[in-house]
N, C-alpha and C. Protein backbone atom coordinates (compact mmCIF):
# COMPACT_ATOMS: atom_id res chain seq x y z
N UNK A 1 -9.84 -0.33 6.89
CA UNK A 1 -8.83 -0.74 5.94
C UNK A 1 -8.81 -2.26 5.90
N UNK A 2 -8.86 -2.51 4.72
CA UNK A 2 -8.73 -4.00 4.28
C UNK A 2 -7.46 -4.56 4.06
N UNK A 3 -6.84 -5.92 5.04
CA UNK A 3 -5.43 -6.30 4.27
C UNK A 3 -5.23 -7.86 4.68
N UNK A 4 -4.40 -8.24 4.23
CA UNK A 4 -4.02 -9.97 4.56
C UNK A 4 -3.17 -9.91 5.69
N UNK A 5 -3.03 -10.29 6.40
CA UNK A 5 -2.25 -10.42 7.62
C UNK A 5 -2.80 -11.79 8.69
N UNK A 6 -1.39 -11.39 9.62
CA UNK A 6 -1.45 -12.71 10.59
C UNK A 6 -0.82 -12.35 11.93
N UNK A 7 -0.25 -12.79 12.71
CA UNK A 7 -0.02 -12.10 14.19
C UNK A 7 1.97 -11.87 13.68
N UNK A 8 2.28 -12.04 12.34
CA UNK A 8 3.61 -11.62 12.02
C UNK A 8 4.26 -10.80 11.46
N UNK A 9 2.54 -10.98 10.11
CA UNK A 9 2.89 -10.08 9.33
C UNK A 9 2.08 -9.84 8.51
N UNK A 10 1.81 -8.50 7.65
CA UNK A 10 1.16 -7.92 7.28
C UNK A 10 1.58 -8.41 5.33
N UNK A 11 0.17 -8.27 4.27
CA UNK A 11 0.65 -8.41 3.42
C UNK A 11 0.40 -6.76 2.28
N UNK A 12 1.56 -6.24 1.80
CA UNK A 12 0.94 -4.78 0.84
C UNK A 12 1.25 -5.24 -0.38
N UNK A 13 0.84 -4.79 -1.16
CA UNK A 13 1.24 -5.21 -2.54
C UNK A 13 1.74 -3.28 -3.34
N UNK A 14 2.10 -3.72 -4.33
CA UNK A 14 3.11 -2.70 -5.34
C UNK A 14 3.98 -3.30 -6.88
N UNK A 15 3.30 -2.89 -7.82
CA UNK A 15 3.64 -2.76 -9.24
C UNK A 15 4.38 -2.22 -9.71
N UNK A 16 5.30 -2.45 -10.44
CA UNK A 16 6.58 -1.86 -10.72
C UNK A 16 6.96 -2.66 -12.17
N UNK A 17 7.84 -1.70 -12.97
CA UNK A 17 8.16 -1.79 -14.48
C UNK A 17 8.94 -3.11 -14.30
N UNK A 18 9.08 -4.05 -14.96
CA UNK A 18 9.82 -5.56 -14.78
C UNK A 18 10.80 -5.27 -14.11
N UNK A 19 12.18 -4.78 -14.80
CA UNK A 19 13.34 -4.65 -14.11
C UNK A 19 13.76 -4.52 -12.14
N UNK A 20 12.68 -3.44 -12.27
CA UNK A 20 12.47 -3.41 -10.33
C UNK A 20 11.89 -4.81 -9.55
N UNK A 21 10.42 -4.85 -10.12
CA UNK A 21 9.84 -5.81 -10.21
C UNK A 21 10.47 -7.25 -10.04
N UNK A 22 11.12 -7.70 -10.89
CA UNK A 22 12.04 -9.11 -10.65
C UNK A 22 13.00 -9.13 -9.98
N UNK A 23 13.79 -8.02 -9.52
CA UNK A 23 14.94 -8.01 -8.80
C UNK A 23 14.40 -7.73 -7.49
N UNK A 24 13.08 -7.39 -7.14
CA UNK A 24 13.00 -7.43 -5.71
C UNK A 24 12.33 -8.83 -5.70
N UNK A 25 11.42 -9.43 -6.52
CA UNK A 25 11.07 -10.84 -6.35
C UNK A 25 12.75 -11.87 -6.00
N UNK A 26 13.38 -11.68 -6.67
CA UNK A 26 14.14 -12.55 -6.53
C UNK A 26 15.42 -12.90 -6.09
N UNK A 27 15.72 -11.22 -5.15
CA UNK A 27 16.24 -10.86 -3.88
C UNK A 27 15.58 -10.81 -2.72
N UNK A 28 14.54 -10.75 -3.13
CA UNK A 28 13.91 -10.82 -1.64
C UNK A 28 14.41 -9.59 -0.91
N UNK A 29 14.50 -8.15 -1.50
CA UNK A 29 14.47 -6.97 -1.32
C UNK A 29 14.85 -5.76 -2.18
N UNK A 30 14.30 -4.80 -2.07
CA UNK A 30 14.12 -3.89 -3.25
C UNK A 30 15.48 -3.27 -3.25
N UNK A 31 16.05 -3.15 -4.33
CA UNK A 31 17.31 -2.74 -5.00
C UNK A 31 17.24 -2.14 -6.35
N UNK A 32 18.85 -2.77 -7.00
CA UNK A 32 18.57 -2.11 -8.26
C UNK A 32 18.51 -1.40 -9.02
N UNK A 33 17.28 -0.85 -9.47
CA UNK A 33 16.69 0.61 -9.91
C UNK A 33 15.62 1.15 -9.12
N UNK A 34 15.24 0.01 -8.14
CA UNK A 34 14.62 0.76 -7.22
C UNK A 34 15.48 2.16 -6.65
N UNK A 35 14.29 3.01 -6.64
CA UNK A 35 14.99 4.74 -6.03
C UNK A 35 14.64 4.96 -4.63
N UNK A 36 15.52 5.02 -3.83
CA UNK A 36 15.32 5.69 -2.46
C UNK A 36 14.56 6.61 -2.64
N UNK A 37 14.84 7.44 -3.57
CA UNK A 37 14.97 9.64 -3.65
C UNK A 37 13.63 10.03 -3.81
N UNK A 38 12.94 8.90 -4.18
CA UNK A 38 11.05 9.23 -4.75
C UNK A 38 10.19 8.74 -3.46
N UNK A 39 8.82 9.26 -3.74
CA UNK A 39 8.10 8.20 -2.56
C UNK A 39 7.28 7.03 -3.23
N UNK A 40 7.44 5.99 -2.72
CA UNK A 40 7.06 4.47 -2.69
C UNK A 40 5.40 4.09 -2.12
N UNK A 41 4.57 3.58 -2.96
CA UNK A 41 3.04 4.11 -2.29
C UNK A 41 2.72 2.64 -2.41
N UNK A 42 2.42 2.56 -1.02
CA UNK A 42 2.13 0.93 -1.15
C UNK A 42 0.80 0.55 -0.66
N UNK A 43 -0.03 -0.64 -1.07
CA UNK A 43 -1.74 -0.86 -1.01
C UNK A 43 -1.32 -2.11 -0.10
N UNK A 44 -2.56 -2.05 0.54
CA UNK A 44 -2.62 -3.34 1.57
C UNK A 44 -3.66 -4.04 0.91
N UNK A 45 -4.70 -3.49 0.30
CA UNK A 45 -5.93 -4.34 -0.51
C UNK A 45 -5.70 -4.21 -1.58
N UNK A 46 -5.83 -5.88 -2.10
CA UNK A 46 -5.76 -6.45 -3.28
C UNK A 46 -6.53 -5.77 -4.56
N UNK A 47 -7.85 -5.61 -4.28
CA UNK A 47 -8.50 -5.16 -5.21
C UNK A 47 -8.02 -3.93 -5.88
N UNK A 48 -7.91 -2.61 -4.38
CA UNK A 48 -7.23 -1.27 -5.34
C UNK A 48 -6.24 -1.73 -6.02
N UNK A 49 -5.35 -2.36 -5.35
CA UNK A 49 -4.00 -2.30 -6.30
C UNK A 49 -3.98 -2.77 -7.99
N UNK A 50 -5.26 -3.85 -7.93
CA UNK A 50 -5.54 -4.10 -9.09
C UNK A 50 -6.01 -3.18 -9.82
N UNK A 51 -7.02 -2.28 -9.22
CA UNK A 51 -7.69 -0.99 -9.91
C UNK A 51 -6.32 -0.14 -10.72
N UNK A 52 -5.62 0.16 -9.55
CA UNK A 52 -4.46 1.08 -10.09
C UNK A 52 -3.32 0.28 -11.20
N UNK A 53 -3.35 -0.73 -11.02
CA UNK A 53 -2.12 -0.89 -12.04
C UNK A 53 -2.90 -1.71 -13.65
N UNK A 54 -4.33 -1.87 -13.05
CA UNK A 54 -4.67 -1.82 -14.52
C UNK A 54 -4.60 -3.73 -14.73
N UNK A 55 -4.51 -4.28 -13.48
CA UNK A 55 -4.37 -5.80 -13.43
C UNK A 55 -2.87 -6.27 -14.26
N UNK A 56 -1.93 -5.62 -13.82
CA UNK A 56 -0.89 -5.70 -14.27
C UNK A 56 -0.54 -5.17 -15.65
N UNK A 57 -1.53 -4.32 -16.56
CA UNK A 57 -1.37 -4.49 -17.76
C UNK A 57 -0.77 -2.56 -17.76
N UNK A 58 -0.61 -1.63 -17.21
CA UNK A 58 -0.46 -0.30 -17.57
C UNK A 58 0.91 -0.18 -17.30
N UNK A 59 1.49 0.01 -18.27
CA UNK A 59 2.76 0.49 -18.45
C UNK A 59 4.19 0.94 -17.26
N UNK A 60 4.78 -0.03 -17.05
CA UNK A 60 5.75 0.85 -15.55
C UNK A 60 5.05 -0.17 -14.34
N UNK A 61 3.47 -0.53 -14.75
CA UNK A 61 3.40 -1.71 -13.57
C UNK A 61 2.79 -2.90 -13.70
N UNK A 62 3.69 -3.37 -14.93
CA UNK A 62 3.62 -4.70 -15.46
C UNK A 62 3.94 -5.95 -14.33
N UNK A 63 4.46 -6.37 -13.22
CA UNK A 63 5.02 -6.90 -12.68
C UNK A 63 4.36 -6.45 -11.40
N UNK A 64 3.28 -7.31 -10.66
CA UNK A 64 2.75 -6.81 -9.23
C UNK A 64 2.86 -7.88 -8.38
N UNK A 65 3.74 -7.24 -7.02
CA UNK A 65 4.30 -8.02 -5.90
C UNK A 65 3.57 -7.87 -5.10
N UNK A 66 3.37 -8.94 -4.21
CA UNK A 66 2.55 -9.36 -2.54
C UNK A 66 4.24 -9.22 -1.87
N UNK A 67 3.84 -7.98 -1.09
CA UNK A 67 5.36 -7.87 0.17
C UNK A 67 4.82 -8.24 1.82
N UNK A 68 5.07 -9.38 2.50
CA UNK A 68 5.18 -9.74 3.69
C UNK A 68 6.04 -8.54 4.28
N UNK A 69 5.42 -7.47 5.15
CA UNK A 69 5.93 -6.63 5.95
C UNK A 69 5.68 -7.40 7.74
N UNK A 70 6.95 -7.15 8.02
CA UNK A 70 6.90 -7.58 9.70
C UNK A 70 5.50 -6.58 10.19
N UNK A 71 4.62 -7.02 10.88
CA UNK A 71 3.60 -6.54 11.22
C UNK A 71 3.81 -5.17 12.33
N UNK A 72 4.76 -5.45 13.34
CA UNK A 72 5.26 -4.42 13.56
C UNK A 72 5.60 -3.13 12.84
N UNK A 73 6.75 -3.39 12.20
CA UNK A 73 6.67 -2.42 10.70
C UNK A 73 5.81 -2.08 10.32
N UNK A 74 4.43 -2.79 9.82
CA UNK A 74 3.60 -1.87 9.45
C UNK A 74 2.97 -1.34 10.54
N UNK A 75 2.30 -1.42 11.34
CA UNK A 75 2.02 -0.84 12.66
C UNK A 75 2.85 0.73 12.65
N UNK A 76 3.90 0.20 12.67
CA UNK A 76 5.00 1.81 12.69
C UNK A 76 4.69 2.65 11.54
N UNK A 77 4.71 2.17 10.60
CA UNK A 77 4.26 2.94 9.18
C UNK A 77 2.87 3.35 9.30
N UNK A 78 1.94 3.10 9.76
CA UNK A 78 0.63 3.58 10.10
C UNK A 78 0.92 4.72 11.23
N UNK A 79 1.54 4.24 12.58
CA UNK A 79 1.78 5.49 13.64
C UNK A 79 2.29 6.95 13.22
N UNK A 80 3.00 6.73 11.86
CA UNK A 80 3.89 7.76 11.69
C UNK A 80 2.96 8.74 10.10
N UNK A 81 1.80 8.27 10.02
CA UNK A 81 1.23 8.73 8.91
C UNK A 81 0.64 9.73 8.68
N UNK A 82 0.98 10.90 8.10
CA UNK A 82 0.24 12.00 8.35
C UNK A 82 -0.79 11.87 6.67
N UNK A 83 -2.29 12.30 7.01
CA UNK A 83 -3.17 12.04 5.81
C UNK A 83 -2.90 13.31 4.73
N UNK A 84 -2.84 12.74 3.91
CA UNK A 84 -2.79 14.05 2.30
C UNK A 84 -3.82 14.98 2.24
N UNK A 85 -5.14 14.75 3.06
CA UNK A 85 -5.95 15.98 3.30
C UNK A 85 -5.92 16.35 4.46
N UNK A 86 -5.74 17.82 4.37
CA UNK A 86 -6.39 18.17 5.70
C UNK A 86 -7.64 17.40 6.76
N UNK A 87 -7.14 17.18 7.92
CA UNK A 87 -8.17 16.57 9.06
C UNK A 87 -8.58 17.66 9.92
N UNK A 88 -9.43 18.60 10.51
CA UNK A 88 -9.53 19.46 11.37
C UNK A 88 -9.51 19.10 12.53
N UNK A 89 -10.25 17.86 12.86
CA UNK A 89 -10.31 17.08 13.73
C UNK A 89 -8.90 16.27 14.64
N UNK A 90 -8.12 16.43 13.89
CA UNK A 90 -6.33 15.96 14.32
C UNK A 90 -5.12 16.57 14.03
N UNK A 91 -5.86 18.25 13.37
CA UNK A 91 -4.37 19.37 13.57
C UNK A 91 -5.82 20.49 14.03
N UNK A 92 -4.44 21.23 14.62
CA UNK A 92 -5.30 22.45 15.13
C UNK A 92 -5.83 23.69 14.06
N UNK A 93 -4.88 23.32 12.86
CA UNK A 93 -4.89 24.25 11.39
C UNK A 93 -4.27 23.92 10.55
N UNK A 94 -5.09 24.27 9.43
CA UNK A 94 -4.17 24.13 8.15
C UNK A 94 -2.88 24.22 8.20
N UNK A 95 -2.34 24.82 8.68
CA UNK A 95 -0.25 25.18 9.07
C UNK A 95 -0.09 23.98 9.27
N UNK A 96 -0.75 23.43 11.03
CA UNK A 96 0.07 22.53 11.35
C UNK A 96 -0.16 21.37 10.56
N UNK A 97 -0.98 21.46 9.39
CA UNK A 97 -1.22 20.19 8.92
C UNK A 97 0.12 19.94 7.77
N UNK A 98 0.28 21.40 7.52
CA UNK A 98 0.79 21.41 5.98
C UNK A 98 2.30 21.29 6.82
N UNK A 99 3.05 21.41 7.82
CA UNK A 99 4.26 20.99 8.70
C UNK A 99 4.39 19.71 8.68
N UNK A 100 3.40 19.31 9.44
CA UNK A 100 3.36 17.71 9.59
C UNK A 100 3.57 17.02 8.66
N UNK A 101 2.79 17.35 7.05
CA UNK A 101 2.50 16.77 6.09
C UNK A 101 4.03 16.90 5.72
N UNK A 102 4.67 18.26 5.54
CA UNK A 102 6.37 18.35 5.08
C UNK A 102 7.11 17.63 5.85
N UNK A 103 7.00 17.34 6.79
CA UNK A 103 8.30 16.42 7.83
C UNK A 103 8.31 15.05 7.71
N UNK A 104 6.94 14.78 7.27
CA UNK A 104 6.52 12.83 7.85
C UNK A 104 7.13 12.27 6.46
N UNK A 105 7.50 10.93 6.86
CA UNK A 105 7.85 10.50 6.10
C UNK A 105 6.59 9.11 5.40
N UNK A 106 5.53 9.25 5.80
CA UNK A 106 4.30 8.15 5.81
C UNK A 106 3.43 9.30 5.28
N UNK A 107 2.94 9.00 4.15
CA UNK A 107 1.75 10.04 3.88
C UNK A 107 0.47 8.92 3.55
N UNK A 108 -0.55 9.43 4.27
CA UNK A 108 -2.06 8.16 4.38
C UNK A 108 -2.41 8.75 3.31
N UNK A 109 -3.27 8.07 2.53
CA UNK A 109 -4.61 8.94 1.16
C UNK A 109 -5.37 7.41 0.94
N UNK A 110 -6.74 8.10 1.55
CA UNK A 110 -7.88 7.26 1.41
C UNK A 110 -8.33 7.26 0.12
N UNK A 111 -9.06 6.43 -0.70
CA UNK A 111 -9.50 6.38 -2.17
C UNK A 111 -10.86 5.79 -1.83
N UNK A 112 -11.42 6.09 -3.11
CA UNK A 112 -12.55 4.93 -3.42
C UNK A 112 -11.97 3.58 -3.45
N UNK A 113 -12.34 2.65 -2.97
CA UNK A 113 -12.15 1.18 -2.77
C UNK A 113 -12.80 0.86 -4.30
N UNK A 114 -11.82 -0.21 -4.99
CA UNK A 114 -12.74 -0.43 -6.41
C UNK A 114 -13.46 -2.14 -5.93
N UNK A 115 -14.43 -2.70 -6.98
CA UNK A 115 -14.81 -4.14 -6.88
C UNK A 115 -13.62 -4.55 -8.08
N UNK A 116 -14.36 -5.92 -8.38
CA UNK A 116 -13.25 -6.60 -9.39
C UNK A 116 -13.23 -6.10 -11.26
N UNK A 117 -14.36 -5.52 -11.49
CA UNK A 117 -14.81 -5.12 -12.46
C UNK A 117 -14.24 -3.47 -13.05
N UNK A 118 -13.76 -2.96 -11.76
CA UNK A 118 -13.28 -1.56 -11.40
C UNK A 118 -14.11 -0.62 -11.17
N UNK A 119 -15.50 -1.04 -10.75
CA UNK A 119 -16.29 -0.36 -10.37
C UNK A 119 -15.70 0.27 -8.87
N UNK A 120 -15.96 1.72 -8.58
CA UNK A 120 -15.85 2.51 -7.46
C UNK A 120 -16.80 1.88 -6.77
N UNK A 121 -16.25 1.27 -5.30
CA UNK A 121 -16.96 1.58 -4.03
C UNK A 121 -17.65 2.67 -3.07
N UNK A 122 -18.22 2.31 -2.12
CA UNK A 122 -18.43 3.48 -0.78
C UNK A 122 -17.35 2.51 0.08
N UNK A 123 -17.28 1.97 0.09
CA UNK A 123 -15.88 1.50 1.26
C UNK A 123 -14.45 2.64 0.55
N UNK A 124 -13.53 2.60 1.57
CA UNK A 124 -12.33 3.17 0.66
C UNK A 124 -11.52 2.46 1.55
N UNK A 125 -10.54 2.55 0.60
CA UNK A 125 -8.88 1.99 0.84
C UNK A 125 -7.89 2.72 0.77
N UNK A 126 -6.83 2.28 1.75
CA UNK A 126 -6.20 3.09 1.85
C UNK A 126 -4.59 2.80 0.56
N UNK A 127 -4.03 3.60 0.96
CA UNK A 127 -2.01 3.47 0.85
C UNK A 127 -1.28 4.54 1.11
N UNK A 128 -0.60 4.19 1.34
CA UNK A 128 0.95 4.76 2.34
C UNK A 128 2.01 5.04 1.27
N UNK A 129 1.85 6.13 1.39
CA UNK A 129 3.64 6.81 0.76
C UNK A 129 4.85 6.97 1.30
N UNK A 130 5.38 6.17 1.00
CA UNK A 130 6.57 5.98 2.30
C UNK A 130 8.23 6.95 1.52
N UNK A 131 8.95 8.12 2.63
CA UNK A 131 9.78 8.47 2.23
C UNK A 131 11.03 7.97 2.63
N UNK A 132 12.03 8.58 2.63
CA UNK A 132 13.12 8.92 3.98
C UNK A 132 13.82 7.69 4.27
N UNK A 133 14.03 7.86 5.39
CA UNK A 133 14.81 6.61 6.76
C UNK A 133 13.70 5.10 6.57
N UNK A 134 11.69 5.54 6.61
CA UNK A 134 11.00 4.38 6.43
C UNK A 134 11.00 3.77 5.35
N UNK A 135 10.93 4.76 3.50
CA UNK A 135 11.77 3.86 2.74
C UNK A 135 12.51 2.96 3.00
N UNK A 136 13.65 3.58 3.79
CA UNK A 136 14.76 2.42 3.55
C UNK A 136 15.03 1.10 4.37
N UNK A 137 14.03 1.47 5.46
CA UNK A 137 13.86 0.26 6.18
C UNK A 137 13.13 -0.98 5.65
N UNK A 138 11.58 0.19 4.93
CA UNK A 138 10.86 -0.97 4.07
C UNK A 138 11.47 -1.56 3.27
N UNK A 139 12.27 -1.12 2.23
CA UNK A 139 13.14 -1.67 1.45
C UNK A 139 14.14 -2.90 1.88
N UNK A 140 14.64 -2.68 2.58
CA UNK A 140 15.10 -3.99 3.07
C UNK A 140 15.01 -4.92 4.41
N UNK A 141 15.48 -3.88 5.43
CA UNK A 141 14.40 -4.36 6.74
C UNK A 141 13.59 -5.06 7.11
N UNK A 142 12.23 -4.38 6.96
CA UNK A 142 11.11 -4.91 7.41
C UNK A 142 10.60 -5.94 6.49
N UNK A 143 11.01 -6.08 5.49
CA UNK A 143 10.57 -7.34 4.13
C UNK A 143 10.56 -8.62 4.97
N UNK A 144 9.90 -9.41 5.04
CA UNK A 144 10.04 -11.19 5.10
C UNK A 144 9.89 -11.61 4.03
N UNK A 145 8.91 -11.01 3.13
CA UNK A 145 8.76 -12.25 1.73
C UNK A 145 8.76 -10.99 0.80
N UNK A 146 8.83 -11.45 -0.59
CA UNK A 146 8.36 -10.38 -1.70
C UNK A 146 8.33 -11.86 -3.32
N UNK A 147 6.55 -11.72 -3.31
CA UNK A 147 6.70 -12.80 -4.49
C UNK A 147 5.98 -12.02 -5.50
N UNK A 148 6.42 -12.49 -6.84
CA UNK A 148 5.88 -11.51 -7.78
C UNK A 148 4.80 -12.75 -8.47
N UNK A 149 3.59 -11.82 -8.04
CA UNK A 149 1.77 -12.81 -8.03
C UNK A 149 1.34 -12.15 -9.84
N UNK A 150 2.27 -11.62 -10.57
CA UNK A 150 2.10 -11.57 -11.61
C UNK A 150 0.91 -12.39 -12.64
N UNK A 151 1.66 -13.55 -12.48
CA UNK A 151 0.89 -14.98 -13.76
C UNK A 151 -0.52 -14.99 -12.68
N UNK A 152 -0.76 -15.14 -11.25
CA UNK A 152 -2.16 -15.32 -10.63
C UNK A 152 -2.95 -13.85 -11.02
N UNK A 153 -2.27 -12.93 -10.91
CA UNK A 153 -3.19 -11.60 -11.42
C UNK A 153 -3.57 -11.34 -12.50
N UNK A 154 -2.82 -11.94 -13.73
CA UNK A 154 -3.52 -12.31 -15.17
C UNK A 154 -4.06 -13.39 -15.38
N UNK A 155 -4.02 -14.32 -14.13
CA UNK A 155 -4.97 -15.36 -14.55
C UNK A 155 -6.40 -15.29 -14.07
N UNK A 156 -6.40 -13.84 -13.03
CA UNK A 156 -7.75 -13.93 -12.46
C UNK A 156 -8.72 -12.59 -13.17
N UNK A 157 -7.76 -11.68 -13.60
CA UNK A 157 -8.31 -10.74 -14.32
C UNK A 157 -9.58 -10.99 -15.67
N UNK A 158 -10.42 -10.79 -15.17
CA UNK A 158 -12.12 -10.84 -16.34
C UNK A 158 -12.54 -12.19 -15.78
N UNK A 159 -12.26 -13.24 -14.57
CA UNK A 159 -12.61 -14.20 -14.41
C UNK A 159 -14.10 -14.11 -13.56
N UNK A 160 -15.09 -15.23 -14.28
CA UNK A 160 -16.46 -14.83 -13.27
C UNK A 160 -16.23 -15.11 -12.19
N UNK A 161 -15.64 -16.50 -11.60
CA UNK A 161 -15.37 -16.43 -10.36
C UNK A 161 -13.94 -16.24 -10.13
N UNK A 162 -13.79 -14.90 -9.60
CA UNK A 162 -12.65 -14.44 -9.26
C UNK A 162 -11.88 -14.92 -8.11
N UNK A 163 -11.10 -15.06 -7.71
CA UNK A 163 -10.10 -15.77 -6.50
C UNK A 163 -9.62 -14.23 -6.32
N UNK A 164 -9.48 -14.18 -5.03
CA UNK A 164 -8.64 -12.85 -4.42
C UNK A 164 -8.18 -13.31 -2.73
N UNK A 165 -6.97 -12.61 -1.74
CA UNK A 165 -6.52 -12.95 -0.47
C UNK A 165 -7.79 -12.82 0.15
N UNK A 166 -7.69 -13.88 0.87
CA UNK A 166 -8.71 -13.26 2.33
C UNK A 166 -7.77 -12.39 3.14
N UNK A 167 -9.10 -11.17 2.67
CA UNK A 167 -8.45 -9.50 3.44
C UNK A 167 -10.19 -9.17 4.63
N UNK A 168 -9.46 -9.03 5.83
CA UNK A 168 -10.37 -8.36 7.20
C UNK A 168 -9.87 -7.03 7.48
N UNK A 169 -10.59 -6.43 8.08
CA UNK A 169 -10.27 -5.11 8.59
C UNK A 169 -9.30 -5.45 9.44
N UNK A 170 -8.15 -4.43 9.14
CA UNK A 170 -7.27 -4.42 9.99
C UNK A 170 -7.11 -3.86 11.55
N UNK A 171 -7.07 -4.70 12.62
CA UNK A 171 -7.27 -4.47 13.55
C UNK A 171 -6.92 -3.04 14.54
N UNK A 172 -5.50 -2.58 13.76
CA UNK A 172 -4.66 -1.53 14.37
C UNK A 172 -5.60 -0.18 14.36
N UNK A 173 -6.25 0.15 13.47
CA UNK A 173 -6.66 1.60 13.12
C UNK A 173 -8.05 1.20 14.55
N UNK A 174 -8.52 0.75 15.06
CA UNK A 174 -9.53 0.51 15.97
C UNK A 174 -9.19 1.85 17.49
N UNK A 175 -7.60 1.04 17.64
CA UNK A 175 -7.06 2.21 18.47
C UNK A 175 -6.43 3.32 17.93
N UNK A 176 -6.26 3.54 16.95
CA UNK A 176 -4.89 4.36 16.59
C UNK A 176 -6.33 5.74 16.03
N UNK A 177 -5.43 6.96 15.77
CA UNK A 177 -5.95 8.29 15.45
C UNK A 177 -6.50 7.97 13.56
N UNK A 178 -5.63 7.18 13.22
CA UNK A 178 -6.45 6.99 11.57
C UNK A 178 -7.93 6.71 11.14
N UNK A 179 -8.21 7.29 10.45
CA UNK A 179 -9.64 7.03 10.24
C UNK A 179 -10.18 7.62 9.34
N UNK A 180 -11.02 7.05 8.44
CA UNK A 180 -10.64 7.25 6.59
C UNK A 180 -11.42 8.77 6.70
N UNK A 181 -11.14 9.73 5.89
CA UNK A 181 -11.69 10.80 5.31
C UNK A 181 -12.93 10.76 5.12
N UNK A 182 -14.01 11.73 4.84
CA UNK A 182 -15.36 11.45 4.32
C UNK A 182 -14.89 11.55 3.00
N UNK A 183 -16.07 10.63 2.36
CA UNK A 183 -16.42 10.57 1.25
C UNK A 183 -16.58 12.21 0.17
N UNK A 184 -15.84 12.25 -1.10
CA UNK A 184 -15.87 13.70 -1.39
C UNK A 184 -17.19 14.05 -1.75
């Protein structure tokens, strides 16, 4: 998994229709019309997130934020992640997967990793669906920063030389049970 981070904090990004969008930029935490009641799917690499929201331009995620999560926090949001496919290798059966999967409030789903062009990778990337109690921590809690990188994401979109975060593999998944899906 690819993401921006530092020994404090971790950076995810997430697109959202203006209204959400500016009021968490400029609270400096998600409110509003932000909804507890749904799940919240957040990218640590820049590139997917660009893939998915269409470089800011698809409808509902006009407005895309870089969120400084306490690194801890994310750490916790990774421990608590159960993956959207079955793993055989880390439940004993389908049951216990489909339990786990109903209780957790962190759901992992590996993707194709895109380039800048939106071409599909063989690398993949991940994001986190966050419900529950970790919603609401992410939501206000665990936040340090939330800037809306809007005007830099339309200014880099179709550019030959593209500017993007310096993103490394994230160190945590080395020890931890996560570990991306095979390829379909």
């Amino acid at each position: 998994m690819l993401a921006q981070f530092d020994d404090d904090s971790v950076v995810v990004y997430q697109a959202y229709r203006p209204a959400i969008g500016r009021f968490a930029a400029e609270h400096g935490y998600f409110g509003g019309e932000f909804s507890l009641s749904r799940m919240s799917w957040i990218k640590p690499n820049f590139l997917w997130m660009m893939y998915r929201c269409g470089w800011a331009t698809k409808e509902g995620q006009e407005v895309v934020l870089a969120i400084w999560l306490a690194r801890a926090a994310f750490d916790e949001i990774l421990s608590l992640a159960v993956p959207s496919s079955y793993w055989p290798h880390r439940y004993p059966d389908h049951d216990a997967w489909q339990r786990a999967l109903t209780h957790s409030e962190v759901r992992l789903q590996w993707d194709p990793d895109h380039g800048p062009a939106g071409q599909a990778l063989e690398r993949r990337a991940v994001q986190l669906g966050l419900r529950g109690e970790v919603l609401a921590n992410y939501s206000r809690e665990w936040v340090r920063r939330i800037e809306d990188i809007t005007p830099f994401v339309r200014e880099q979109h179709g550019r030959a030389a593209l500017e993007t975060p310096r993103e490394e593999v994230y160190p945590w998944l080395a020890s931890s049970r996560i570990e991306a899906d095979p390829m379909p």
